[in-house]
N, C-alpha and C. Protein backbone atom coordinates (compact mmCIF):
# COMPACT_ATOMS: atom_id res chain seq x y z
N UNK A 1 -20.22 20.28 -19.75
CA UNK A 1 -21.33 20.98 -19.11
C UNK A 1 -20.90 21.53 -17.75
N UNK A 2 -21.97 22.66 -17.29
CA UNK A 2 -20.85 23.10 -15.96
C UNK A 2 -21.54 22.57 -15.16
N UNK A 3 -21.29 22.49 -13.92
CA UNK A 3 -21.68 21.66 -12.97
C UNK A 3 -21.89 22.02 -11.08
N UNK A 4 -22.51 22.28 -9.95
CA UNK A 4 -21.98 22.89 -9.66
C UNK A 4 -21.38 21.83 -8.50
N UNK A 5 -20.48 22.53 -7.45
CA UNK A 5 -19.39 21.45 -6.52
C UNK A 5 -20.36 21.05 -5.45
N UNK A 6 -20.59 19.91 -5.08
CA UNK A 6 -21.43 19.33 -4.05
C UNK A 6 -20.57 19.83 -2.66
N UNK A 7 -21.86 20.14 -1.83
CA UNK A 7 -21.77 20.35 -0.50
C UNK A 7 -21.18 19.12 0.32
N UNK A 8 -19.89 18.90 0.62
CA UNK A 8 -19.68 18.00 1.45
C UNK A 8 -19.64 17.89 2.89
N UNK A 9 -20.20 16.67 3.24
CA UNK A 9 -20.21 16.04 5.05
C UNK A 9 -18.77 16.31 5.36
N UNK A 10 -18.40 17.07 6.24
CA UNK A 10 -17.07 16.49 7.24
C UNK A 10 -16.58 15.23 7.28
N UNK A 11 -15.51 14.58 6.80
CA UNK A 11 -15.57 13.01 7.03
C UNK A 11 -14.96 12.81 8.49
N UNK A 12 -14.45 11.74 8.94
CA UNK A 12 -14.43 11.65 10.20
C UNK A 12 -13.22 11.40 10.70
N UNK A 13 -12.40 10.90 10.13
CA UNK A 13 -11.12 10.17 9.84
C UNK A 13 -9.66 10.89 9.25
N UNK A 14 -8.83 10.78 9.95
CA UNK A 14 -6.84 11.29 9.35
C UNK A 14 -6.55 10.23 8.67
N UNK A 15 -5.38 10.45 7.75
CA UNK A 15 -5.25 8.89 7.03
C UNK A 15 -3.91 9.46 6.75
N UNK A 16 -2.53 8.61 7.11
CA UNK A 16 -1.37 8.51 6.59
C UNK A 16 -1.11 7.79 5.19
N UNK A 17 -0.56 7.97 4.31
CA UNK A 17 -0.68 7.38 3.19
C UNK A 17 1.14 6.78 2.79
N UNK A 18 1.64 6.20 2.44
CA UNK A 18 2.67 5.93 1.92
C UNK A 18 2.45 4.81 0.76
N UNK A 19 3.39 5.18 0.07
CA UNK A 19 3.73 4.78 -1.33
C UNK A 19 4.49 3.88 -1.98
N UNK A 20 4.23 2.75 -2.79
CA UNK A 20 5.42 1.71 -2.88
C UNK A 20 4.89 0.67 -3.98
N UNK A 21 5.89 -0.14 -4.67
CA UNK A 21 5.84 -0.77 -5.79
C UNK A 21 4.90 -2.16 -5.70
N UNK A 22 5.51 -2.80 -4.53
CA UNK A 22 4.93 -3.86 -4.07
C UNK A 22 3.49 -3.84 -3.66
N UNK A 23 3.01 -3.03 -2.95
CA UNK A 23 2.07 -2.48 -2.75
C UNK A 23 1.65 -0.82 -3.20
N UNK A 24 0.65 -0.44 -3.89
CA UNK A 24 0.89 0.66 -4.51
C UNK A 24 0.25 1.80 -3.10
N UNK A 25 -0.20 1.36 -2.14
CA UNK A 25 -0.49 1.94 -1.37
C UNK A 25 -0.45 1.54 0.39
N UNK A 26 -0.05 1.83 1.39
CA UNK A 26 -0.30 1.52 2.64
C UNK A 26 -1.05 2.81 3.36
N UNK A 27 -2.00 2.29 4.03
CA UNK A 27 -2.87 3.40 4.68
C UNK A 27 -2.79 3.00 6.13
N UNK A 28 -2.70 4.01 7.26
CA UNK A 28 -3.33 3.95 8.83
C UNK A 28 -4.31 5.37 8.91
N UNK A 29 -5.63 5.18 9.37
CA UNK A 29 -6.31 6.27 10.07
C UNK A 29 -6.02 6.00 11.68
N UNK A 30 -6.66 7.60 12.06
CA UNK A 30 -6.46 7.55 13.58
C UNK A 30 -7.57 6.69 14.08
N UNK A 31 -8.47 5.45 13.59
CA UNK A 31 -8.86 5.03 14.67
C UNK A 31 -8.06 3.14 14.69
N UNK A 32 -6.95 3.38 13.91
CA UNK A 32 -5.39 2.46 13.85
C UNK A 32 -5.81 1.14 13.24
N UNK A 33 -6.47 1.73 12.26
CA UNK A 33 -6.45 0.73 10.98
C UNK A 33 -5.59 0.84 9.68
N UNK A 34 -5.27 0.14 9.69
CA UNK A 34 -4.23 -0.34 8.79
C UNK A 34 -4.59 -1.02 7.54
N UNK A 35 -4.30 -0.54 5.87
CA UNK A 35 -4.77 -1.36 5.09
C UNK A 35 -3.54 -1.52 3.95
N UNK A 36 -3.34 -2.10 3.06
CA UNK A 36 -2.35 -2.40 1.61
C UNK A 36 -3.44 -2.48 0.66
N UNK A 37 -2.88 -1.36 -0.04
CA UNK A 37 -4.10 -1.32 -1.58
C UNK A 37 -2.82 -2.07 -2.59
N UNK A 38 -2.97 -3.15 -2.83
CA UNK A 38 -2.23 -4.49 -4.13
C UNK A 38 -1.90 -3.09 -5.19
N UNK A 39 -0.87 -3.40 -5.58
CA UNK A 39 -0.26 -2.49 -7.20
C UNK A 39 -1.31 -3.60 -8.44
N UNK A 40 -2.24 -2.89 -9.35
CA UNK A 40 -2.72 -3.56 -10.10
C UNK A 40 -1.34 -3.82 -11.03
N UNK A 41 -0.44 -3.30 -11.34
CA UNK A 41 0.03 -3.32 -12.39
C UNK A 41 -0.17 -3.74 -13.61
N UNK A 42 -1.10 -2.88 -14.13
CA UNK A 42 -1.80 -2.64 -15.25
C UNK A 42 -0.55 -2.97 -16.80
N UNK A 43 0.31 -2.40 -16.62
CA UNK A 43 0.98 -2.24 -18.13
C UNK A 43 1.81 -3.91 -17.78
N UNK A 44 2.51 -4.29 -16.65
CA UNK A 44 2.98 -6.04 -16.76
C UNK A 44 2.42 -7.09 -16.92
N UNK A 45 1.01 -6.67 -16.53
CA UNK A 45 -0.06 -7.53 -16.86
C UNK A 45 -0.58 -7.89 -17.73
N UNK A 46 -0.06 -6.60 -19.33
CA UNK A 46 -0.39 -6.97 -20.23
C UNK A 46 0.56 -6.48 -21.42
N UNK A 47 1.83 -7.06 -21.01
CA UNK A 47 3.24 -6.34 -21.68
C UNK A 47 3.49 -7.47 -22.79
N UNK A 48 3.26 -8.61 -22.36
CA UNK A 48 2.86 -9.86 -23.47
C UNK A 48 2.53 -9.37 -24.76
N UNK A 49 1.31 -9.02 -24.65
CA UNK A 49 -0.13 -8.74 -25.54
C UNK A 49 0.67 -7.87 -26.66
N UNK A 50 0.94 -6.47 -25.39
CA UNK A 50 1.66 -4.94 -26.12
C UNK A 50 3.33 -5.83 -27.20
N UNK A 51 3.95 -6.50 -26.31
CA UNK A 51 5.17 -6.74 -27.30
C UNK A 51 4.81 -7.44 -28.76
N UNK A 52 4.01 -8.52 -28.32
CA UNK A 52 2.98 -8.85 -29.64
C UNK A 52 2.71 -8.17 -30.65
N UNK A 53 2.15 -7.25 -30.00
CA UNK A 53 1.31 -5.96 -30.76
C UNK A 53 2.12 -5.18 -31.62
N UNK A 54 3.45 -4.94 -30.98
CA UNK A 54 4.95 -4.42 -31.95
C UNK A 54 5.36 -4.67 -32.49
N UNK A 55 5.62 -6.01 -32.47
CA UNK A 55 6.10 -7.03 -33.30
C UNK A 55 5.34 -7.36 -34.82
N UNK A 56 3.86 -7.08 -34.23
CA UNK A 56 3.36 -7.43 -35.51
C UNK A 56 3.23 -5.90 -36.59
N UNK A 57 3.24 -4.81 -35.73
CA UNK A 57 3.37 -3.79 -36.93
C UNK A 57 4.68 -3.60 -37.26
N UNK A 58 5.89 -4.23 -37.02
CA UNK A 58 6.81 -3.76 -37.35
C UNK A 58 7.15 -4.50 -38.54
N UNK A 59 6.12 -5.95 -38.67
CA UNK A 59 6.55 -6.87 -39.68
C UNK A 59 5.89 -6.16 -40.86
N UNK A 60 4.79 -5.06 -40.59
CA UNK A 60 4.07 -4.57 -41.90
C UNK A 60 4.61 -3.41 -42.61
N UNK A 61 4.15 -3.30 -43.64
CA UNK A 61 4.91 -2.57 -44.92
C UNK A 61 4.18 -1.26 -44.48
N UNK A 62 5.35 -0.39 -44.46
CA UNK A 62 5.61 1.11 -44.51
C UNK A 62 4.34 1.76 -45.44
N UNK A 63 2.84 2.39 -44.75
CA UNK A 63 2.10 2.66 -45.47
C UNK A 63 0.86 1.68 -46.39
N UNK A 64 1.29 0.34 -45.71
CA UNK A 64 -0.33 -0.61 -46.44
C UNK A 64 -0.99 0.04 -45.25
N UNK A 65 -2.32 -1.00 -45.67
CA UNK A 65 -3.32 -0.90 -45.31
C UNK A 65 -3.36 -1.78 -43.84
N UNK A 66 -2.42 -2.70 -44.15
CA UNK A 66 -2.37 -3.66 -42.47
C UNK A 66 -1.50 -3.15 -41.79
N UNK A 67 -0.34 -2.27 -42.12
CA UNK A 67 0.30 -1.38 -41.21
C UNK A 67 -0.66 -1.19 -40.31
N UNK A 68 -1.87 0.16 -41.12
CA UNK A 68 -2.49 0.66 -40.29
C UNK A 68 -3.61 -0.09 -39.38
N UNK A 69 -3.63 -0.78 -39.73
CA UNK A 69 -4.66 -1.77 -38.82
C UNK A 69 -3.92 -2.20 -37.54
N UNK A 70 -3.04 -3.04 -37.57
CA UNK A 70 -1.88 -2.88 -36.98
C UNK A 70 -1.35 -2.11 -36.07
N UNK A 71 -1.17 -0.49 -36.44
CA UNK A 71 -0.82 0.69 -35.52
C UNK A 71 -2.31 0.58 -34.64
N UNK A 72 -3.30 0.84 -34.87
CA UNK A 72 -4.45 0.79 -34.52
C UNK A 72 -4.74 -0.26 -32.97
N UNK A 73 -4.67 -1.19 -33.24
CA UNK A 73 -4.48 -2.69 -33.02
C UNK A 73 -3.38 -2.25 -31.39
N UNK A 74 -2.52 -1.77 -31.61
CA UNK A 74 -1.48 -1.69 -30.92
C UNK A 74 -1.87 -0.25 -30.10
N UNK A 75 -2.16 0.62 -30.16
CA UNK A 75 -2.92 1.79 -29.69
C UNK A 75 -4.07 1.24 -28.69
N UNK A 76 -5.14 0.68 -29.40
CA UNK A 76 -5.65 0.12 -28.75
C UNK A 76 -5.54 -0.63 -27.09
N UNK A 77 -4.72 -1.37 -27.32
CA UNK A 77 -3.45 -2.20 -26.10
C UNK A 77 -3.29 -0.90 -25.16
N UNK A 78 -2.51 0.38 -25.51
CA UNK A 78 -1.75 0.87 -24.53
C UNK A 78 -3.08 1.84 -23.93
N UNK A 79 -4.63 2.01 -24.90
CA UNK A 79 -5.43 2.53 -24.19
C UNK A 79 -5.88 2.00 -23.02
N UNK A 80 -6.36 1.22 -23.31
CA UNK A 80 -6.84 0.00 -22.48
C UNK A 80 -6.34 0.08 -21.15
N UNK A 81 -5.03 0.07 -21.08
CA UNK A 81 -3.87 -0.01 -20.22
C UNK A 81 -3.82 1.17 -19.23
N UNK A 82 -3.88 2.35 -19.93
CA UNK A 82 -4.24 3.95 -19.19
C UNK A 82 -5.61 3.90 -18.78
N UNK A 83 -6.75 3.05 -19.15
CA UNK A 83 -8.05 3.32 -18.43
C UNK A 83 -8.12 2.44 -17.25
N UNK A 84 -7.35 1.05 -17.32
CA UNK A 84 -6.98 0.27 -16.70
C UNK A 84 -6.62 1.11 -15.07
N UNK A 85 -5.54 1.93 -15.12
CA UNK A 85 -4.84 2.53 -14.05
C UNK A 85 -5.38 3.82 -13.83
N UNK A 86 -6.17 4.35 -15.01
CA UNK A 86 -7.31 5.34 -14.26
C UNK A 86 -8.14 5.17 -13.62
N UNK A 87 -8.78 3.96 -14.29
CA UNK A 87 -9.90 3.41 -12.99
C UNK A 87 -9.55 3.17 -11.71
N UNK A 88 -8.62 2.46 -11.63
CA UNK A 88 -7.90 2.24 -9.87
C UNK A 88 -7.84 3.38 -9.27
N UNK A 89 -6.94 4.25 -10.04
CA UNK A 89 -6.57 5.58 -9.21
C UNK A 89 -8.11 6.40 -9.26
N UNK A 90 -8.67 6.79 -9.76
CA UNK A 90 -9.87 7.17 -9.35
C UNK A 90 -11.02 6.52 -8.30
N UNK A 91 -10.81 5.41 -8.18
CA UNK A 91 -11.47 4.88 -7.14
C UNK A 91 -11.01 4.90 -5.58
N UNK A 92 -9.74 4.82 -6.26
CA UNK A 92 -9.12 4.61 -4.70
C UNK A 92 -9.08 6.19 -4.14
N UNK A 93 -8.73 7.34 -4.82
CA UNK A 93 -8.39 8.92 -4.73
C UNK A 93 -10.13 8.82 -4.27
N UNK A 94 -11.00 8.14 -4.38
CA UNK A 94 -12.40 8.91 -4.60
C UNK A 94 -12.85 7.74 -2.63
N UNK A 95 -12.35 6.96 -2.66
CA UNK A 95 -12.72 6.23 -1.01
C UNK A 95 -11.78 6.86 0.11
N UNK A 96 -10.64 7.16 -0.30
CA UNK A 96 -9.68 8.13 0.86
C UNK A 96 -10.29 9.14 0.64
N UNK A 97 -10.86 10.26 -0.04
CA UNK A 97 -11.01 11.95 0.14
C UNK A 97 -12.50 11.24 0.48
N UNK A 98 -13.23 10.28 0.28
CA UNK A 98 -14.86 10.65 0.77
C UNK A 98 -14.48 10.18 2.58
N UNK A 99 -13.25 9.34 2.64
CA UNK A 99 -14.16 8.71 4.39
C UNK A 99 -13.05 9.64 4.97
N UNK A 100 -11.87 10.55 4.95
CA UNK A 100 -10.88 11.11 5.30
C UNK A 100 -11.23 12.66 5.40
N UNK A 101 -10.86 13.27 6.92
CA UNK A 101 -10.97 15.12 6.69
C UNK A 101 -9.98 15.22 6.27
N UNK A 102 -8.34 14.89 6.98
CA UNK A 102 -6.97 15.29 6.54
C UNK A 102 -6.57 13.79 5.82
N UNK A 103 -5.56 14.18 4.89
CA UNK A 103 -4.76 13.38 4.28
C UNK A 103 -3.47 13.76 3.79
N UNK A 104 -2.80 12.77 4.68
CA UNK A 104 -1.06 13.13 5.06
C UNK A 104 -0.45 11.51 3.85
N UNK A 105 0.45 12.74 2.93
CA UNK A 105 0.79 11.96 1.69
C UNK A 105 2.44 12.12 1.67
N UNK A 106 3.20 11.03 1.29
CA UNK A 106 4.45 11.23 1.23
C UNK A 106 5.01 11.91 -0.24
N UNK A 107 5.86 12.25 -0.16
CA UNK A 107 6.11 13.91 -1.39
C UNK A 107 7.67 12.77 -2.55
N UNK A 108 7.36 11.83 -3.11
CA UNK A 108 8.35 11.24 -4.13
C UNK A 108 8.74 11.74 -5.02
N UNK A 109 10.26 11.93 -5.33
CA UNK A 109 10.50 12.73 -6.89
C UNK A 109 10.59 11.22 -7.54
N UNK A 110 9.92 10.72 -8.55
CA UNK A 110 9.21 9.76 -9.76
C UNK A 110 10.34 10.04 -10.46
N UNK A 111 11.07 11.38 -11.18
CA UNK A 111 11.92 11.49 -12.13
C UNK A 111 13.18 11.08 -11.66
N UNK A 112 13.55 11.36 -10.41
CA UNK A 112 15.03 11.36 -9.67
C UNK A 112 14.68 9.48 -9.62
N UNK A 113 13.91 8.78 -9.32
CA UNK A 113 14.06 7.67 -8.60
C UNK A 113 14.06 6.72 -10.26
N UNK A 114 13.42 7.18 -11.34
CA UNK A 114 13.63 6.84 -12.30
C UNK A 114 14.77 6.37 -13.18
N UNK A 115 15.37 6.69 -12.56
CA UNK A 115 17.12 6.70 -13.17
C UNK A 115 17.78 5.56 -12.87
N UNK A 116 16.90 4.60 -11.82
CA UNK A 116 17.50 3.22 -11.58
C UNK A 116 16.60 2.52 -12.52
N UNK A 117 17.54 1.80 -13.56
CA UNK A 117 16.75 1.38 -14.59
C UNK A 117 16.36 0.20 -14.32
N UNK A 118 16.22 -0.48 -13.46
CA UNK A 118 15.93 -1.57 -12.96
C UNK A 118 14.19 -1.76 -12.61
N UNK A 119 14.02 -0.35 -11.66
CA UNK A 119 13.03 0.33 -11.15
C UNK A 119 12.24 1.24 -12.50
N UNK A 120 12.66 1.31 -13.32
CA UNK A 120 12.26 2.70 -14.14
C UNK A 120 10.30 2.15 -14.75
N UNK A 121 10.33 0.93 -15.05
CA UNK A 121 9.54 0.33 -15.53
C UNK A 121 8.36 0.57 -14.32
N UNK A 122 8.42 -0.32 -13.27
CA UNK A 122 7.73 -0.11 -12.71
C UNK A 122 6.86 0.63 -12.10
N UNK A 123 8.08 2.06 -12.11
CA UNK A 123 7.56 3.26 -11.11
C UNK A 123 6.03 3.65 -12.46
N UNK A 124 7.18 3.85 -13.65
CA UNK A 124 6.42 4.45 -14.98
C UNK A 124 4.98 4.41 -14.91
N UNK A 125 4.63 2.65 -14.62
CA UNK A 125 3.64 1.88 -14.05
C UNK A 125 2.44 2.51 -13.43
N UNK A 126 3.31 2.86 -12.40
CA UNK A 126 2.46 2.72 -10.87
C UNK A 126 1.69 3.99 -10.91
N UNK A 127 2.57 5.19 -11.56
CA UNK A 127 1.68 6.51 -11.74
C UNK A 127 1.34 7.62 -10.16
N UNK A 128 2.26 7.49 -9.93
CA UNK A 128 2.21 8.23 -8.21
C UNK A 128 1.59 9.43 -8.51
N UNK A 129 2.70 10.15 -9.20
CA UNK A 129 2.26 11.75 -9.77
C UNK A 129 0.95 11.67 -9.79
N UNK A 130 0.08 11.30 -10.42
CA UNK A 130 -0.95 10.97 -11.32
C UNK A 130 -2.07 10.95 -9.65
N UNK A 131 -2.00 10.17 -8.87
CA UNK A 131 -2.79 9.71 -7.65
C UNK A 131 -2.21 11.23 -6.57
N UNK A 132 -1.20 11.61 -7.03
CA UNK A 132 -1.29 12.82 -6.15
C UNK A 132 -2.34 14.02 -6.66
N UNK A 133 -2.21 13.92 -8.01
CA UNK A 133 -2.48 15.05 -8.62
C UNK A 133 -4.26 14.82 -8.27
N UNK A 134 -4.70 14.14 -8.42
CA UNK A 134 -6.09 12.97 -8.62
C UNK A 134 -6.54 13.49 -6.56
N UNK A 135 -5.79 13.15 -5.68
CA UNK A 135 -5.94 13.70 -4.69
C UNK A 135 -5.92 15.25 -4.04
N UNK A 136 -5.39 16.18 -4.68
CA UNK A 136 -5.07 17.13 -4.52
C UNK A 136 -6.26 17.75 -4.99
N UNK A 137 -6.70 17.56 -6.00
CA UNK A 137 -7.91 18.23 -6.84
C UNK A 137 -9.10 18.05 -6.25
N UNK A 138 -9.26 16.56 -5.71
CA UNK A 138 -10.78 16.33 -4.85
C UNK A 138 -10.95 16.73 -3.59
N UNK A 139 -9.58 16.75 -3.00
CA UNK A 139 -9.41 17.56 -1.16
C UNK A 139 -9.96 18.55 -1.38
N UNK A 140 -9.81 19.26 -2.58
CA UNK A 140 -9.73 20.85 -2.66
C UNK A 140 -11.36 20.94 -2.94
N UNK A 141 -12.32 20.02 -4.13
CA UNK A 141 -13.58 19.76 -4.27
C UNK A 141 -14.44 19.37 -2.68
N UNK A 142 -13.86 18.74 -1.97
CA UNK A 142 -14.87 18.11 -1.15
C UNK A 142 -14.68 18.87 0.34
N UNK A 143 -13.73 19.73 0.25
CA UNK A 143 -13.26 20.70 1.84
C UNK A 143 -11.93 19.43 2.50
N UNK A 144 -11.69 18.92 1.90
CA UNK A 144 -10.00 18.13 2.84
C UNK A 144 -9.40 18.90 2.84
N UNK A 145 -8.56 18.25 4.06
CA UNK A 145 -7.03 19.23 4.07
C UNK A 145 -5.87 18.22 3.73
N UNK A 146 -5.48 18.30 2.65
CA UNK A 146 -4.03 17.47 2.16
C UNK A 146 -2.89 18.04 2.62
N UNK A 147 -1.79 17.43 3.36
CA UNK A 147 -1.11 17.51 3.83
C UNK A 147 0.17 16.64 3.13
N UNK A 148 1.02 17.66 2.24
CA UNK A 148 2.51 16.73 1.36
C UNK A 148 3.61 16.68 2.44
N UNK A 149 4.18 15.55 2.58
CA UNK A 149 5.27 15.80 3.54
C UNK A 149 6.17 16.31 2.80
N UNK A 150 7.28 16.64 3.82
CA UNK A 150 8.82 16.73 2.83
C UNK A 150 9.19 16.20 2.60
N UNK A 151 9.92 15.93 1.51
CA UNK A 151 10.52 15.03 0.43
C UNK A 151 11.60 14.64 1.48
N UNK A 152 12.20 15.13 2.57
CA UNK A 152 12.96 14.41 3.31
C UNK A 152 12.90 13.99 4.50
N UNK A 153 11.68 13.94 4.84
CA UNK A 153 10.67 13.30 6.02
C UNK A 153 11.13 11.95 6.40
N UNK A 154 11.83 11.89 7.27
CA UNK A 154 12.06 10.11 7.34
C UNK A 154 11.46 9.27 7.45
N UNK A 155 10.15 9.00 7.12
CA UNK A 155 8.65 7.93 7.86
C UNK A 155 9.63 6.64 7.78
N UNK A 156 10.44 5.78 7.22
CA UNK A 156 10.61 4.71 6.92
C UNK A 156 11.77 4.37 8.30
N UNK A 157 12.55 5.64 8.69
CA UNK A 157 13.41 5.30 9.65
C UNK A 157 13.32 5.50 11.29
N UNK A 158 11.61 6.31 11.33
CA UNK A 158 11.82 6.78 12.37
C UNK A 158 10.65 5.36 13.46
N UNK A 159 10.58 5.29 14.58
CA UNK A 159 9.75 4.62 15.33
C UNK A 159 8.67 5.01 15.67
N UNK A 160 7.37 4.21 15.30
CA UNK A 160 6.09 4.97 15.35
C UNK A 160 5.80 5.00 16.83
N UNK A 161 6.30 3.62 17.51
CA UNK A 161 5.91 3.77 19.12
C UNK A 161 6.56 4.82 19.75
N UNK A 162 8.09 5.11 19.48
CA UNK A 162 8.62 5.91 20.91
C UNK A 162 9.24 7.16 20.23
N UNK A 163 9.30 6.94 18.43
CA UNK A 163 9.98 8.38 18.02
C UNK A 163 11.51 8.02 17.74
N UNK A 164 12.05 6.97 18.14
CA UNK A 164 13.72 6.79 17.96
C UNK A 164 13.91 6.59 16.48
N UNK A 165 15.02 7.49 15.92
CA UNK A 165 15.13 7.21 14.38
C UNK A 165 16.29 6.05 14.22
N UNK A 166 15.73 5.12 14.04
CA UNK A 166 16.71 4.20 13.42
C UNK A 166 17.90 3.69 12.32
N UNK A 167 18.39 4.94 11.93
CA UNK A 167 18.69 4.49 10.56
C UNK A 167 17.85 3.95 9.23
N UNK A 168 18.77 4.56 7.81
CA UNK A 168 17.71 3.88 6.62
C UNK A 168 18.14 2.63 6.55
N UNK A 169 17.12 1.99 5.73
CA UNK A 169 16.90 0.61 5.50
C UNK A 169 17.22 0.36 3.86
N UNK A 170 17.16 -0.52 3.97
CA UNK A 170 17.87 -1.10 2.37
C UNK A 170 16.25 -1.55 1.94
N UNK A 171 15.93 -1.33 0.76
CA UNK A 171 15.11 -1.73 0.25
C UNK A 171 14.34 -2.89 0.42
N UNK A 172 15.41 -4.07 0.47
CA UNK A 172 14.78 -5.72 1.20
C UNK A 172 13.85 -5.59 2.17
N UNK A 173 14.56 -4.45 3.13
CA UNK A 173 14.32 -5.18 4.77
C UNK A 173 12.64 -4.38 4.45
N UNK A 174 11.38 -5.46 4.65
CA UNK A 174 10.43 -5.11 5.23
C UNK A 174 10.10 -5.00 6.22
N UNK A 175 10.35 -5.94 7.50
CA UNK A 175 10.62 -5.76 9.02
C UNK A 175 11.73 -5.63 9.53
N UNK A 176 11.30 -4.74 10.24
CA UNK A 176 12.45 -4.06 11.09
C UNK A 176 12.55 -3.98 13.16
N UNK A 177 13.26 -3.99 14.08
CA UNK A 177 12.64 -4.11 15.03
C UNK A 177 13.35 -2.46 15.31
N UNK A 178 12.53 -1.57 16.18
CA UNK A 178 13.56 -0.66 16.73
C UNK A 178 14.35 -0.87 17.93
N UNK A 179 15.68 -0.49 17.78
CA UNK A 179 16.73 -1.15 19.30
C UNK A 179 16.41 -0.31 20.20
N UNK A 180 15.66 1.34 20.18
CA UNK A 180 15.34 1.95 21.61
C UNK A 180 14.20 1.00 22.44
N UNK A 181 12.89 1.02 22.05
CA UNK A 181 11.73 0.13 22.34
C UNK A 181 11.31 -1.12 22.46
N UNK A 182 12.25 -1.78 21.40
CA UNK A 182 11.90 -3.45 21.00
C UNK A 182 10.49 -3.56 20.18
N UNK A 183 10.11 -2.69 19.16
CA UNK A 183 8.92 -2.72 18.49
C UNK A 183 9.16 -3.05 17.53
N UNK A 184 8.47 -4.16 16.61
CA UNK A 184 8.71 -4.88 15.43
C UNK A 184 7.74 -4.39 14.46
N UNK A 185 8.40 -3.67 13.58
CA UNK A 185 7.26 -2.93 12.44
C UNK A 185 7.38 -3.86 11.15
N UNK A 186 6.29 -3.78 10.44
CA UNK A 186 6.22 -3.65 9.05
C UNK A 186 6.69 -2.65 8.78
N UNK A 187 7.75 -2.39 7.60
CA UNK A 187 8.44 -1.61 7.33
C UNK A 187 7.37 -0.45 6.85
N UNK A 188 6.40 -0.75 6.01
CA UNK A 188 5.25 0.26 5.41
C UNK A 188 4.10 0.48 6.03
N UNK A 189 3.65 -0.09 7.12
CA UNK A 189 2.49 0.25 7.67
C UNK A 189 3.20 0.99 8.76
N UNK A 190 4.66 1.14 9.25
CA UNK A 190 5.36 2.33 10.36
C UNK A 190 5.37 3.43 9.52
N UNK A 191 5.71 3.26 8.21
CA UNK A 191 5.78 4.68 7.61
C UNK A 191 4.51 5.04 7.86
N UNK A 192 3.75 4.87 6.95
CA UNK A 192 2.30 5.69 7.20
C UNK A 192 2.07 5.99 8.64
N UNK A 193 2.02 5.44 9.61
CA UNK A 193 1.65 5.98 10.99
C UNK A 193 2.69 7.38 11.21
N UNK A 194 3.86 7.23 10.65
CA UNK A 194 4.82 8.20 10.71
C UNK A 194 3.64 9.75 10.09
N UNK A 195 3.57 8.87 8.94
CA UNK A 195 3.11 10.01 7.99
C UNK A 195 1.88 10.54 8.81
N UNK A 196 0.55 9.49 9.56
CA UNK A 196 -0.56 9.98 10.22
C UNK A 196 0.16 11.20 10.82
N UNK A 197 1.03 10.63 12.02
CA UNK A 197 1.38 11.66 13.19
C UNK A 197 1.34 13.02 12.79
N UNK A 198 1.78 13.64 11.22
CA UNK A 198 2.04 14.90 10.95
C UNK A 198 0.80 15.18 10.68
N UNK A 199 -0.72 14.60 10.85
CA UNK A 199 -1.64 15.11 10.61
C UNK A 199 -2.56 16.16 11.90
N UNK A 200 -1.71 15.85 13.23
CA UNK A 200 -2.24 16.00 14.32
C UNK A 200 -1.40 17.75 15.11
C-alpha cells in the first residue's frame, strides 16, 4: 500500500558510530555519552539446532516424504535466524536515526575482511552491510544527514583528546594509552569520538 513519508522533528543529537564483532556497535553523541550495543549473534546462538537440522536431512532418502519435512524443518532454523538479526538491526537503525540529526558511520569492506577465515563466520553474522543499508534509507526518510567515513579514516589510531596518531593496533589491544597526552582510551569508544569529530 502506498504510504505517505512522515514529517519529521529535527532530532537533537551527532552520533559517531563504529563497528565491531565483540560488540556489534559503539556509539558517542555530542552531549559525550557513550554506549556498546552487545552483538546478538543470532546464527552462534543457534548453530547447534541448524547443524542438527543438517544432519538430520542428510540422513533422509533422496525424494521421501521426510526428506521434505526435514528440508522444511531446517529452512525453518535459518528463517528464524534472519528475523532474529532483522529485528535488532531495525530497532537499533530505527533509535539512532529517531534521537540523531547527523550520523557519522565507519565505511568497512565485509568482503575484503572476509577472507580471514577465522573471522569469516562471524562478520557473515553480524550483517554490517545490512545496518548500513537499513541506515542510509531512514536518514534519507526522516531528513538526517549520514555521514560514511573513508574506508581509510584512522578512528582506531588517532587520539580523541589531543589529535596525535598513534600507530595501528593489533586486534587484542582494547586499551590503549596515547604517548603525546597520557590519555587512556577504550580502544572503541576513541574510535567513535574520532568518528563524532567528522560530524562537526
Amino acid at each position: 500500500m502506498e504510504q505517505e513519508t512522515p514529517e519529521w522533528i529535527p532530532a537533537e543529537h551527532k552520533i559517531g558510530i563504529d563497528l565491531g564483532l565483540s560488540d556489534f556497535a559503539i556509539t558517542t553523541n555530542d552531549a559525550g555519552e557513550s554506549v556498546k550495543y552487545a552483538n546478538p549473534k543470532c546464527l552462534s546462538r543457534s548453530e547447534k539446532k541448524v547443524k542438527k537440522a543438517q544432519r538430520a536431512l542428510s540422513r533422509k532418502k533422496k525424494g521421501s516424504k521426510n526428506r521434505e519435512k526435514a528440508r522444511i524443518a531446517l529452512a525453518k532454523k535459518h528463517e528464524k535466524i534472519e528475523n532474529q538479526r532483522k529485528d535488532f538491526l531495525h530497532k537499533l537503525s530505527n533509535h539512532i536515526t529517531d534521537e540523531n540529526q547527523v550520523i557519522v558511520i565507519e565505511t568497512l569492506r565485509s568482503s575484503n575482511m572476509m577472507k580471514n577465515h577465522k573471522l569469516a563466520k562471524a562478520i557473515g553474522d553480524v550483517s554490517w552491510s545490512e545496518f548500513c543499508r537499513q541506515l542510509t534509507y531512514k536518514a534519507e526518510w526522516k531528513g538526517r544527514t549520514l555521514i560514511k567515513a573513508d574506508r581509510f579514516y584512522p578512528s582506531t589510531q588517532l587520539c580523541s583528546a589531543c589529535g596525535h596518531r598513534d600507530g595501528k593496533k593489533a586486534p587484542h589491544i582494547r586499551y590503549w594509552t596515547c604517548t603525546d597526552c597520557g590519555t587512556t582510551h577504550d580502544r572503541d569508544i576513541n574510535a567513535s569520538k574520532n568518528l563524532l569529530a567528522l560530524a562537526e
